[in-house]
Protein backbone atom coordinates (compact mmCIF):
# COMPACT_ATOMS: atom_id res chain seq x y z
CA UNK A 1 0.00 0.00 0.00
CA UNK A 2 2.79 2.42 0.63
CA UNK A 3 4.53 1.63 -2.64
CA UNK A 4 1.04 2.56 -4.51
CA UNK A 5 0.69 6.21 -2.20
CA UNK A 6 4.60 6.38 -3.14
CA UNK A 7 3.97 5.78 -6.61
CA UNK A 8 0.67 8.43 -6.80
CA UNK A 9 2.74 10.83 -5.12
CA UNK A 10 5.40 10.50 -7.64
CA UNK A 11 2.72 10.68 -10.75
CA UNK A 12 0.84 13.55 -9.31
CA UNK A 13 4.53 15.44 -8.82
CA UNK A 14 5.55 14.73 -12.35
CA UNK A 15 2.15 15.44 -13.86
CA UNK A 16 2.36 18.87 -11.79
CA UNK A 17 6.43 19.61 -13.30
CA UNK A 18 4.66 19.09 -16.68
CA UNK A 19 1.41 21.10 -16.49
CA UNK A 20 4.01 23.96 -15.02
CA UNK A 21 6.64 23.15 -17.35
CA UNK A 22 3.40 23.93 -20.73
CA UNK A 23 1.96 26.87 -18.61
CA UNK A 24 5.46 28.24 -18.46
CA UNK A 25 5.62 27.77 -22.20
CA UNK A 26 2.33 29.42 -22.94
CA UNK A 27 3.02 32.58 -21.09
CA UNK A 28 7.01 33.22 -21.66
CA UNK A 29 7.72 32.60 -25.07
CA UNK A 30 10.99 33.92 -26.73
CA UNK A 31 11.80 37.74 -26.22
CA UNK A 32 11.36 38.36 -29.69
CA UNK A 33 7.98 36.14 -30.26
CA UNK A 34 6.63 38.49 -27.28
CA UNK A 35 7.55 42.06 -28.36
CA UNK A 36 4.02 43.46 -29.31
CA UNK A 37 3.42 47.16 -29.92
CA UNK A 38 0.94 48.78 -27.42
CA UNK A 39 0.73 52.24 -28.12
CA UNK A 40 1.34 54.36 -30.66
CA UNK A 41 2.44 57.64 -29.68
CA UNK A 42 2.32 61.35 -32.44
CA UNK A 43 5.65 63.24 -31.00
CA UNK A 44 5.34 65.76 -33.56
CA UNK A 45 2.34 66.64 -35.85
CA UNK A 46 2.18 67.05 -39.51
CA UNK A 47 3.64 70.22 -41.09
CA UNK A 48 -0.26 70.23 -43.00
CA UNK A 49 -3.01 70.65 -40.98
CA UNK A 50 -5.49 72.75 -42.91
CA UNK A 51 -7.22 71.82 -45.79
CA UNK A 52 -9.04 73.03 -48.37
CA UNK A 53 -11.04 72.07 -52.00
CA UNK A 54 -7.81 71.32 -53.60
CA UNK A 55 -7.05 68.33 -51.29
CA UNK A 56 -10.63 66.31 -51.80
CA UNK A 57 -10.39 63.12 -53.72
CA UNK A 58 -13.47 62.91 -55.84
CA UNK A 59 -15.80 60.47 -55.31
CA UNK A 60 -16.77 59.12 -58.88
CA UNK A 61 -20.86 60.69 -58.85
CA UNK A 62 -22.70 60.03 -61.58
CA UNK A 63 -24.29 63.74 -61.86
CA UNK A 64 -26.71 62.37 -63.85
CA UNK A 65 -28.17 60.30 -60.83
CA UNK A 66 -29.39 64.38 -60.02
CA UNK A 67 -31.02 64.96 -63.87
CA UNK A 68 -32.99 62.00 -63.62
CA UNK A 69 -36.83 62.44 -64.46
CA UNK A 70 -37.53 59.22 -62.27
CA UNK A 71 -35.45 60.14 -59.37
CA UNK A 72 -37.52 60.45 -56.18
CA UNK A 73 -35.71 61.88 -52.81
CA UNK A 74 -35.18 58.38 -51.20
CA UNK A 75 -33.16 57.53 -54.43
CA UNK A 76 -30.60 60.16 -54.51
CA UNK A 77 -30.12 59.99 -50.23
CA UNK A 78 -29.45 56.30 -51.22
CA UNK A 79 -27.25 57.04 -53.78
CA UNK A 80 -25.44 59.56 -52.69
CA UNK A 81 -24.87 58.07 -49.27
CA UNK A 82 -22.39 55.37 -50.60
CA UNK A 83 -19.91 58.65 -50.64
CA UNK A 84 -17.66 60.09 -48.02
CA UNK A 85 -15.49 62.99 -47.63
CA UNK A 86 -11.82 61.53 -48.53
CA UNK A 87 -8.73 63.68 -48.37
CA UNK A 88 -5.32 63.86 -49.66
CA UNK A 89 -3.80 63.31 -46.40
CA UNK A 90 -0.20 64.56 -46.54
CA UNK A 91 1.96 62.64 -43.06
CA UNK A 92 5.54 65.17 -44.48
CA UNK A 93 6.98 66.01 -41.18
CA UNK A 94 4.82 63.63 -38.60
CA UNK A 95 7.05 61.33 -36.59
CA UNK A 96 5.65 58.74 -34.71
CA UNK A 97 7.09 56.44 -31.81
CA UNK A 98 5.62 52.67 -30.70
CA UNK A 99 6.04 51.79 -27.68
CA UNK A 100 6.31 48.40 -26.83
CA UNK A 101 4.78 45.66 -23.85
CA UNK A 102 8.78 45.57 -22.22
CA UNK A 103 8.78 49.43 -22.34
CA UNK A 104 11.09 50.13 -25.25
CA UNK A 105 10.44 52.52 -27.33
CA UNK A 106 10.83 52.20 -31.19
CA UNK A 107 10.79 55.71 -34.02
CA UNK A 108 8.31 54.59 -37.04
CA UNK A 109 8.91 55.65 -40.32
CA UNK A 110 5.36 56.80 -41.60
CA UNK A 111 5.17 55.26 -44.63
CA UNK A 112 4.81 52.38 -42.73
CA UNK A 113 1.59 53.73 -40.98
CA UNK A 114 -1.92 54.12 -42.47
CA UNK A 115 -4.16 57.39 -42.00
CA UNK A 116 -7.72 58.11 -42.84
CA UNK A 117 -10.41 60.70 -41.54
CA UNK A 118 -11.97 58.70 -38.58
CA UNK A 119 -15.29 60.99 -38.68
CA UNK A 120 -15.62 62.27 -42.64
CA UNK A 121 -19.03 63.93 -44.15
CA UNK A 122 -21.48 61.35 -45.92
CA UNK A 123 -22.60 63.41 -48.90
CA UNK A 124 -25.94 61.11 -48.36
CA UNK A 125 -26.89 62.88 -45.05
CA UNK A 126 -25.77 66.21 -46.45
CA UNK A 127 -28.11 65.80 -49.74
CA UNK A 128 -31.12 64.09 -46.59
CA UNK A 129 -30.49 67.60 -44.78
CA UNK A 130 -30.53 69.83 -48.15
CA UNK A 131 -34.13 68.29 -49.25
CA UNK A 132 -35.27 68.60 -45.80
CA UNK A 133 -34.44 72.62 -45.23
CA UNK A 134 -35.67 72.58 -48.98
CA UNK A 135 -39.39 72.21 -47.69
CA UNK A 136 -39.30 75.62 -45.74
CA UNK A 137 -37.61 77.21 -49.04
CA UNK A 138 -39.60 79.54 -50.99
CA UNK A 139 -41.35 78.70 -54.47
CA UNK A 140 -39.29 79.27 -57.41
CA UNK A 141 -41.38 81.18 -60.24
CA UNK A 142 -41.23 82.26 -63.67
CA UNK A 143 -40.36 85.72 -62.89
CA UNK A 144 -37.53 85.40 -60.11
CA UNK A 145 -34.41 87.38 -60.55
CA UNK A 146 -30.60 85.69 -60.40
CA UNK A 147 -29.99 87.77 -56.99
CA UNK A 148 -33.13 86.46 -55.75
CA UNK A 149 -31.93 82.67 -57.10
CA UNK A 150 -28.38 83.50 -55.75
CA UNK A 151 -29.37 84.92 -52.29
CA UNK A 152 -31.27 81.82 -51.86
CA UNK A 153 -27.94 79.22 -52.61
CA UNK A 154 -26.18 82.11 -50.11
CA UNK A 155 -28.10 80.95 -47.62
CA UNK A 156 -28.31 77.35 -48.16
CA UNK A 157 -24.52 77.50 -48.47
CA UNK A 158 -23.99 78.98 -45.30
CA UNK A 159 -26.22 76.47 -43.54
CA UNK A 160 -24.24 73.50 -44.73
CA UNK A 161 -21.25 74.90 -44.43
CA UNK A 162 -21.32 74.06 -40.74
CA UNK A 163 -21.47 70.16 -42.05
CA UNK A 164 -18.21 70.23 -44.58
CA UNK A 165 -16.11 72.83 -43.45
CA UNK A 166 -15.24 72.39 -40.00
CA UNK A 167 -12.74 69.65 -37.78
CA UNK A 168 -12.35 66.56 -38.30
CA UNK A 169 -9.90 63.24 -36.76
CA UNK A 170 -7.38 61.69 -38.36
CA UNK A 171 -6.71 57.67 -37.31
CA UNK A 172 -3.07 56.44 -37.58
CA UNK A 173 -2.98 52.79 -37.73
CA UNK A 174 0.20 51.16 -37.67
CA UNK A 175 0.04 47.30 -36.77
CA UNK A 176 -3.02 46.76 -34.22
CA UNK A 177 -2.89 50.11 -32.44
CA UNK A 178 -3.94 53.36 -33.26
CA UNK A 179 -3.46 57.13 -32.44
CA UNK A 180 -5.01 60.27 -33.86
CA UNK A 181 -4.70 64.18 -34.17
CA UNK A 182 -6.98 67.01 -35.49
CA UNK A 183 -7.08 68.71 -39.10
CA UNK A 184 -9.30 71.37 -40.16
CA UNK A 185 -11.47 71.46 -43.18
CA UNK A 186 -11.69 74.76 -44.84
CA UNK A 187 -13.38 76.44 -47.59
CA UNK A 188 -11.11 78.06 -49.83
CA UNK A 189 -12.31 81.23 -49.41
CA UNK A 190 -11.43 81.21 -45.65
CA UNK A 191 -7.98 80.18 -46.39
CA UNK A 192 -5.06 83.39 -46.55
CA UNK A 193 -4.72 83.72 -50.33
CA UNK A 194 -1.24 84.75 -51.34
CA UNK A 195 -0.34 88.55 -52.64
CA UNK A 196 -0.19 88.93 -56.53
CA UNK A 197 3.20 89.15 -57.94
CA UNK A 198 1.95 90.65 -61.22
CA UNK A 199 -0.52 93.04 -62.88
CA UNK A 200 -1.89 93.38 -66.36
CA UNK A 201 -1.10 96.89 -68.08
CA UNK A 202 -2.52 95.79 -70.79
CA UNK A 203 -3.58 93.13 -73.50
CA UNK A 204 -3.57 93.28 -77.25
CA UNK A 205 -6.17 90.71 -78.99
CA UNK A 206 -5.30 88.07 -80.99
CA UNK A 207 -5.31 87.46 -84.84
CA UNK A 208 -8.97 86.32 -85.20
CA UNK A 209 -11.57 88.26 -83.21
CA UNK A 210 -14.08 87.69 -86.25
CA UNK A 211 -15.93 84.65 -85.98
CA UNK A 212 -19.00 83.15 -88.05
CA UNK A 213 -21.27 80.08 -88.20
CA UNK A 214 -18.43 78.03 -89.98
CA UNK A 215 -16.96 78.39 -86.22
CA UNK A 216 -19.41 76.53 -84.26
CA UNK A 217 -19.29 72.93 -82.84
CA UNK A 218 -20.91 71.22 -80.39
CA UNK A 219 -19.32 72.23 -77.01
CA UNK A 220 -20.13 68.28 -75.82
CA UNK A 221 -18.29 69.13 -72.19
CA UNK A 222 -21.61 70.98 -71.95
CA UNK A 223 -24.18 69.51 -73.04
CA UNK A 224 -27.14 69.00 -70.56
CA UNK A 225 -29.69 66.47 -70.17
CA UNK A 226 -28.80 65.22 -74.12
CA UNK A 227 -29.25 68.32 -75.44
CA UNK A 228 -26.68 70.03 -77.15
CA UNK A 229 -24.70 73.08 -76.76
CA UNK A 230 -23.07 75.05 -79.72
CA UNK A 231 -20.41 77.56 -79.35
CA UNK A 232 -17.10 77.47 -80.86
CA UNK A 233 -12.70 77.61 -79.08
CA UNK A 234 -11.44 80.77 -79.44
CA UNK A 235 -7.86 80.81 -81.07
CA UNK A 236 -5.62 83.09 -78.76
CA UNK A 237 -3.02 82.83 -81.80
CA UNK A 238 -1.56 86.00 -81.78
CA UNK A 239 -2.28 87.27 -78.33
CA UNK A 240 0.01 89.77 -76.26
CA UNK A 241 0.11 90.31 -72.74
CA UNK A 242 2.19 93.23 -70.64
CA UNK A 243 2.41 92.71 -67.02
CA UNK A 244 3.87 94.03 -64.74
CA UNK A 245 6.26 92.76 -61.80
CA UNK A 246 4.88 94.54 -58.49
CA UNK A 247 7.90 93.36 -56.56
CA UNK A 248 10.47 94.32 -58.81
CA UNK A 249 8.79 96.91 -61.39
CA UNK A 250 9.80 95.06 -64.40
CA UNK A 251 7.53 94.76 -67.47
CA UNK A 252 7.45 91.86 -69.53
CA UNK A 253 5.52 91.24 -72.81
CA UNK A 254 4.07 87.81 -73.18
CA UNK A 255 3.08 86.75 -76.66
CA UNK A 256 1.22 83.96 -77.47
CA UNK A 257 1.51 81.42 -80.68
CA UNK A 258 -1.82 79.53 -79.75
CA UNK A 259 -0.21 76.53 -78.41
CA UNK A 260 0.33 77.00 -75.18
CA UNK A 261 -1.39 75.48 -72.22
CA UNK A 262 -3.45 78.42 -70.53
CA UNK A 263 -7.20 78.84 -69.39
CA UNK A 264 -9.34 80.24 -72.05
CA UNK A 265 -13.20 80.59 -72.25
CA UNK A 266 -15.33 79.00 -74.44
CA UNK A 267 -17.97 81.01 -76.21
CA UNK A 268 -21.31 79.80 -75.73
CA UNK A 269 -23.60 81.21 -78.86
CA UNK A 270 -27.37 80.96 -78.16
CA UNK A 271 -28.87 82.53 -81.04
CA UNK A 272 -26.46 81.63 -84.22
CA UNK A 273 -28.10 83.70 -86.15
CA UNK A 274 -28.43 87.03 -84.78
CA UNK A 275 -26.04 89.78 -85.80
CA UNK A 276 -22.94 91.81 -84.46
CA UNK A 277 -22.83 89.57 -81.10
CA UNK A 278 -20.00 90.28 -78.71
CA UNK A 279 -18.73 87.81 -76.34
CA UNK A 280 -15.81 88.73 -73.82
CA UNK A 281 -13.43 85.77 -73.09
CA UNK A 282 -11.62 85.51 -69.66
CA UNK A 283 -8.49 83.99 -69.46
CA UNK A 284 -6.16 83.19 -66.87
CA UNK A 285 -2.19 82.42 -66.97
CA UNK A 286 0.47 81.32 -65.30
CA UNK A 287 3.07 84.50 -65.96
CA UNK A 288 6.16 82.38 -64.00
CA UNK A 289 4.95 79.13 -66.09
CA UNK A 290 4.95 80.71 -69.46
CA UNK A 291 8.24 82.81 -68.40
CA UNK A 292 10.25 79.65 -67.39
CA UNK A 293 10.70 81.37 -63.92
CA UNK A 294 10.70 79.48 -60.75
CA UNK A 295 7.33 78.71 -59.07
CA UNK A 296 7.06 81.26 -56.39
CA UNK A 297 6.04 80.00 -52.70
CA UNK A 298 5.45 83.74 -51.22
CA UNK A 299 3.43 85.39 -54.05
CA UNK A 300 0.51 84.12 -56.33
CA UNK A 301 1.75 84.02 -60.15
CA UNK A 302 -1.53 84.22 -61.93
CA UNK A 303 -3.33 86.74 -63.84
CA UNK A 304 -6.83 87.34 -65.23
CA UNK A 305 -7.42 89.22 -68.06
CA UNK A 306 -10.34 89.17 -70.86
CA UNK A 307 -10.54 90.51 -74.55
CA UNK A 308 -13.22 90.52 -76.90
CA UNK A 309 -14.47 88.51 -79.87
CA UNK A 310 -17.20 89.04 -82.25
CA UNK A 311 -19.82 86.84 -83.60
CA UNK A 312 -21.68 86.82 -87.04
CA UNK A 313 -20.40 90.95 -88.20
CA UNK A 314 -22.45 92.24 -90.68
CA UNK A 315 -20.03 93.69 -93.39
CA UNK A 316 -20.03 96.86 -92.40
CA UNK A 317 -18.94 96.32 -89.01
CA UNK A 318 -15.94 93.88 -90.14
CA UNK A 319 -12.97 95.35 -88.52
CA UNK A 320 -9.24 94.08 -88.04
CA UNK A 321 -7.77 93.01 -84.42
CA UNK A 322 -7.66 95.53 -82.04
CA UNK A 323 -6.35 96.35 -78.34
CA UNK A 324 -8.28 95.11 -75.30
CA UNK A 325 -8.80 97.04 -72.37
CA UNK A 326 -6.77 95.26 -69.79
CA UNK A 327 -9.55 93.65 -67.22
CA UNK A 328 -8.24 91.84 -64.00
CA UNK A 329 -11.03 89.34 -62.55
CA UNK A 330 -12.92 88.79 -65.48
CA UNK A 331 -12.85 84.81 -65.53
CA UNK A 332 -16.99 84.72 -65.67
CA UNK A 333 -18.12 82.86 -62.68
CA UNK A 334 -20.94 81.13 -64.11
CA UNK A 335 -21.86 78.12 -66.36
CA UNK A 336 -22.40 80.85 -68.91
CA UNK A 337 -21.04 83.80 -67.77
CA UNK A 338 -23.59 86.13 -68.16
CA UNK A 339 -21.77 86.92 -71.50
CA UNK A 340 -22.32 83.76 -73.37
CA UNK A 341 -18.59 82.48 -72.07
CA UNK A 342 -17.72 79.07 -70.53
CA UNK A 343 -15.10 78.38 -68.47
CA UNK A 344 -13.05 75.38 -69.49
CA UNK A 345 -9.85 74.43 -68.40
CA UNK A 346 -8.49 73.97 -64.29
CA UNK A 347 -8.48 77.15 -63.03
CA UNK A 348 -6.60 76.82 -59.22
CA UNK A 349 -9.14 77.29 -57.37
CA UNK A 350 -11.77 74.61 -59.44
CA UNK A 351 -13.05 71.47 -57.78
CA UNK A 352 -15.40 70.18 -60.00
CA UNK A 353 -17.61 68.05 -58.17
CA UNK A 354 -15.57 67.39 -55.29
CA UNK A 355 -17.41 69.62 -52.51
CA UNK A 356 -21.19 68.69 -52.07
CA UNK A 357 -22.14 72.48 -52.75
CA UNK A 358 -22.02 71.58 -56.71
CA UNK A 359 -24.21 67.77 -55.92
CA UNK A 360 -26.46 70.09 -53.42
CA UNK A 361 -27.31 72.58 -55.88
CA UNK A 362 -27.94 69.92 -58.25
CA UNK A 363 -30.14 68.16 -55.82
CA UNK A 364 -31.74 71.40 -55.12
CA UNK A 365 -32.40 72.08 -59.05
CA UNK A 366 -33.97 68.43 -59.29
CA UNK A 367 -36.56 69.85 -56.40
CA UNK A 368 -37.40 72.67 -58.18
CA UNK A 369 -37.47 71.38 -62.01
CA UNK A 370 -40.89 70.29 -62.11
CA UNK A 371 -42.18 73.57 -60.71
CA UNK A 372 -40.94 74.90 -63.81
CA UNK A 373 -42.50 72.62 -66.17
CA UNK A 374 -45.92 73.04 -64.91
C-alpha cells in the first residue's frame, strides 16, 4: 500500500512539473515572439493641418443620378450616401514612436503607418439635410431674378457649411494600435490667399476676333440632359500680354503662338443667327509658367485678363484686331457667364464636383425642375 501512495505521489509530482513546465511555455515565449506594440504615440504633428477644395479626392458621382426624371428623394439619399469625404492626407513632417509591452520605445517611419479621416461627411446625409431645409424654401417662379436665385444658394450655403467645413480626426494605424490628431477642413475662401506678384497693363487681342457660323461645334463638355450646346474655341493665336512685376517693377511682354497650355473661355452662342454679337473671353495664366521662372512659394503668379471677340459681323462692321482694355477678374463665374462664355480648363481654385455644394445645388435644381415645367 505504501509503494502505490509512493507511486501516486510521484505521478501527481511529475504530472504537476509538466502542467508547469506547458503553462510556463504558454506565457514566456521567446523575447522576440513576445515584443508586441501597445501604443502608438504622435511626437510631432504634420507640417499640413489645414485643408481646403484642392485636397478632396473625388468620389466618382454620376451627376446624372441628379437629372434624372424618375429620381424620387429616397433615391438620390441612397445614392449619394455610398460617398464620403476623402482627403489627400499629406503625413511630411509627422514622426511617430511605438512603444512596446517591455517598455522600449521604437521611431516609425510613416510610410509604414496608415491614416484616414476617422469621422468624414457622408454626402448622403448632407443631400437628406438639403431636401429637408428645402421644404421651408420659398417657391421658385417664372419671374424670379438671379440675386433672388443666388441669395437663396447664399443661404443654403452657409447652412451646410457648418457640415463640410469644419474639424475633423485623423486615425493612424500602424500594426493593431492606433493614435489620432486634429485637421481642419476649410473652404477656400477662408484660407489666406497669397499677394499677386503681377498686374496686367494691358492686353492686345489676338489674330482672329471675327468669328461666323463656320466656327461653331458642339461644345459636348456641356451639353445637358442630351441636349446640345453650340459655341465654338477661341484661337488666342496672336495674343500679347504686358504685365507688370509689383515686386520688382519690371515689365514683360508675353506673346502667345496659340499653343500653349493656358485657361481660355469658351464662347457659348445661343442665337447663331443674330447679328454683331459680342462675347468677352476671360483667361487666366500662369506669368512664371509661361516665363520659365521658378514657381514662387510667397506670391501668387496668376493673372486674369479678358478681350473681346465678335460673332456673325455684318459687313459693315468687319474690322481688323484691335487692343483690349486690360480687365483683372474677369474669368466669368458662371456656367455661362452672363456673356455667353464658358469656363473650361483647371483654373486653381476649381473642384469640379468634389465639394457637395455643386451635388447640393444639383439636388436642389432636381426639387425645383418640375415647378418649372408646370
Amino acid at each position: 500500500m505504501k509503494r502505490v501512495l509512493s507511486l501516486a505521489i510521484v505521478l501527481m509530482l511529475a504530472f504537476s512539473c509538466v502542467f508547469t513546465a506547458f503553462a510556463q511555455t504558454d506565457d514566456t515565449a521567446s523575447p522576440d515572439e513576445a515584443k508586441k506594440v501597445t501604443e502608438l504615440k504622435i511626437t510631432k504633428l504634420p507640417d499640413k493641418l489645414t485643408y481646403t477644395a484642392e485636397d478632396v479626392i473625388e468620389p466618382d458621382i454620376d451627376l446624372s443620378k441628379i437629372a434624372d426624371e424618375d429620381a424620387t428623394e429616397e433615391s438620390l439619399i441612397k445614392y449619394f450616401s455610398q460617398f464620403n469625404l476623402e482627403l489627400k492626407l499629406d503625413l511630411t513632417g509627422m514622426e511617430v514612436e511605438a512603444v512596446y509591452n517591455d517598455g522600449t520605445t521604437e521611431k516609425v517611419d510613416v510610410k509604414d503607418c496608415k491614416a484616414e479621416l476617422a469621422d468624414p461627411f457622408n454626402y448622403g446625409e448632407v443631400i437628406k439635410a438639403l431636401i429637408e431645409y428645402e421644404k421651408n424654401m420659398p417657391e421658385f417662379t417664372e419671374d424670379m431674378t438671379e440675386d433672388d436665385f443666388d441669395k437663396i444658394v447664399t443661404e443654403l450655403n452657409s447652412k451646410f457649411y457648418g457640415m463640410i467645413f469644419r474639424e475633423y480626426t485623423v486615425n493612424v494605424s500602424y500594426q493593431d494600435v492606433q493614435t489620432s490628431y486634429k485637421i481642419t477642413f476649410k473652404n477656400i475662401n477662408d484660407v489666406h490667399q497669397l499677394d499677386e506678384r503681377y498686374e496686367v497693363v494691358s492686353v492686345k487681342a489676338p489674330e482672329k476676333v471675327n468669328y461666323t457660323k463656320a466656327d461653331i461645334v458642339d461644345l459636348a463638355d456641356y451639353d445637358y440632359d442630351d441636349e446640345p450646346i453650340y459655341g465654338f474655341t477661341p484661337d488666342y493665336k496672336g495674343m500679347e500680354v504686358v504685365v507688370k512685376d509689383i515686386v520688382t517693377g519690371k515689365t514683360y511682354t508675353i506673346k502667345f503662338d496659340g499653343t500653349e497650355d493656358i485657361y481660355v473661355d469658351d464662347v457659348c452662342v445661343d442665337f447663331p443667327d443674330d447679328k454683331d454679337q459680342k462675347f468677352k473671353v476671360g483667361c487666366q495664366i500662369d506669368v512664371n509658367e509661361l516665363l520659365g521662372l521658378d514657381e514662387d512659394e510667397e506670391y501668387m503668379t496668376d493673372v486674369d485678363f479678358s478681350f473681346v471677340v465678335k460673332y456673325n459681323v455684318s459687313k459693315s462692321a468687319v474690322t481688323s484686331s484691335t487692343k483690349d482694355t486690360a480687365t483683372k477678374d474677369t474669368v466669368t463665374k458662371s456656367a455661362t457667364g452672363g456673356n455667353g462664355a464658358v469656363q473650361t480648363g483647371n483654373p486653381i481654385t476649381a473642384v469640379s464636383v468634389a465639394l457637395v455644394m455643386l451635388v447640393a445645388s444639383g439636388a436642389m435644381f432636381l426639387s425645383y425642375r418640375k415647378k418649372f415645367e408646370k
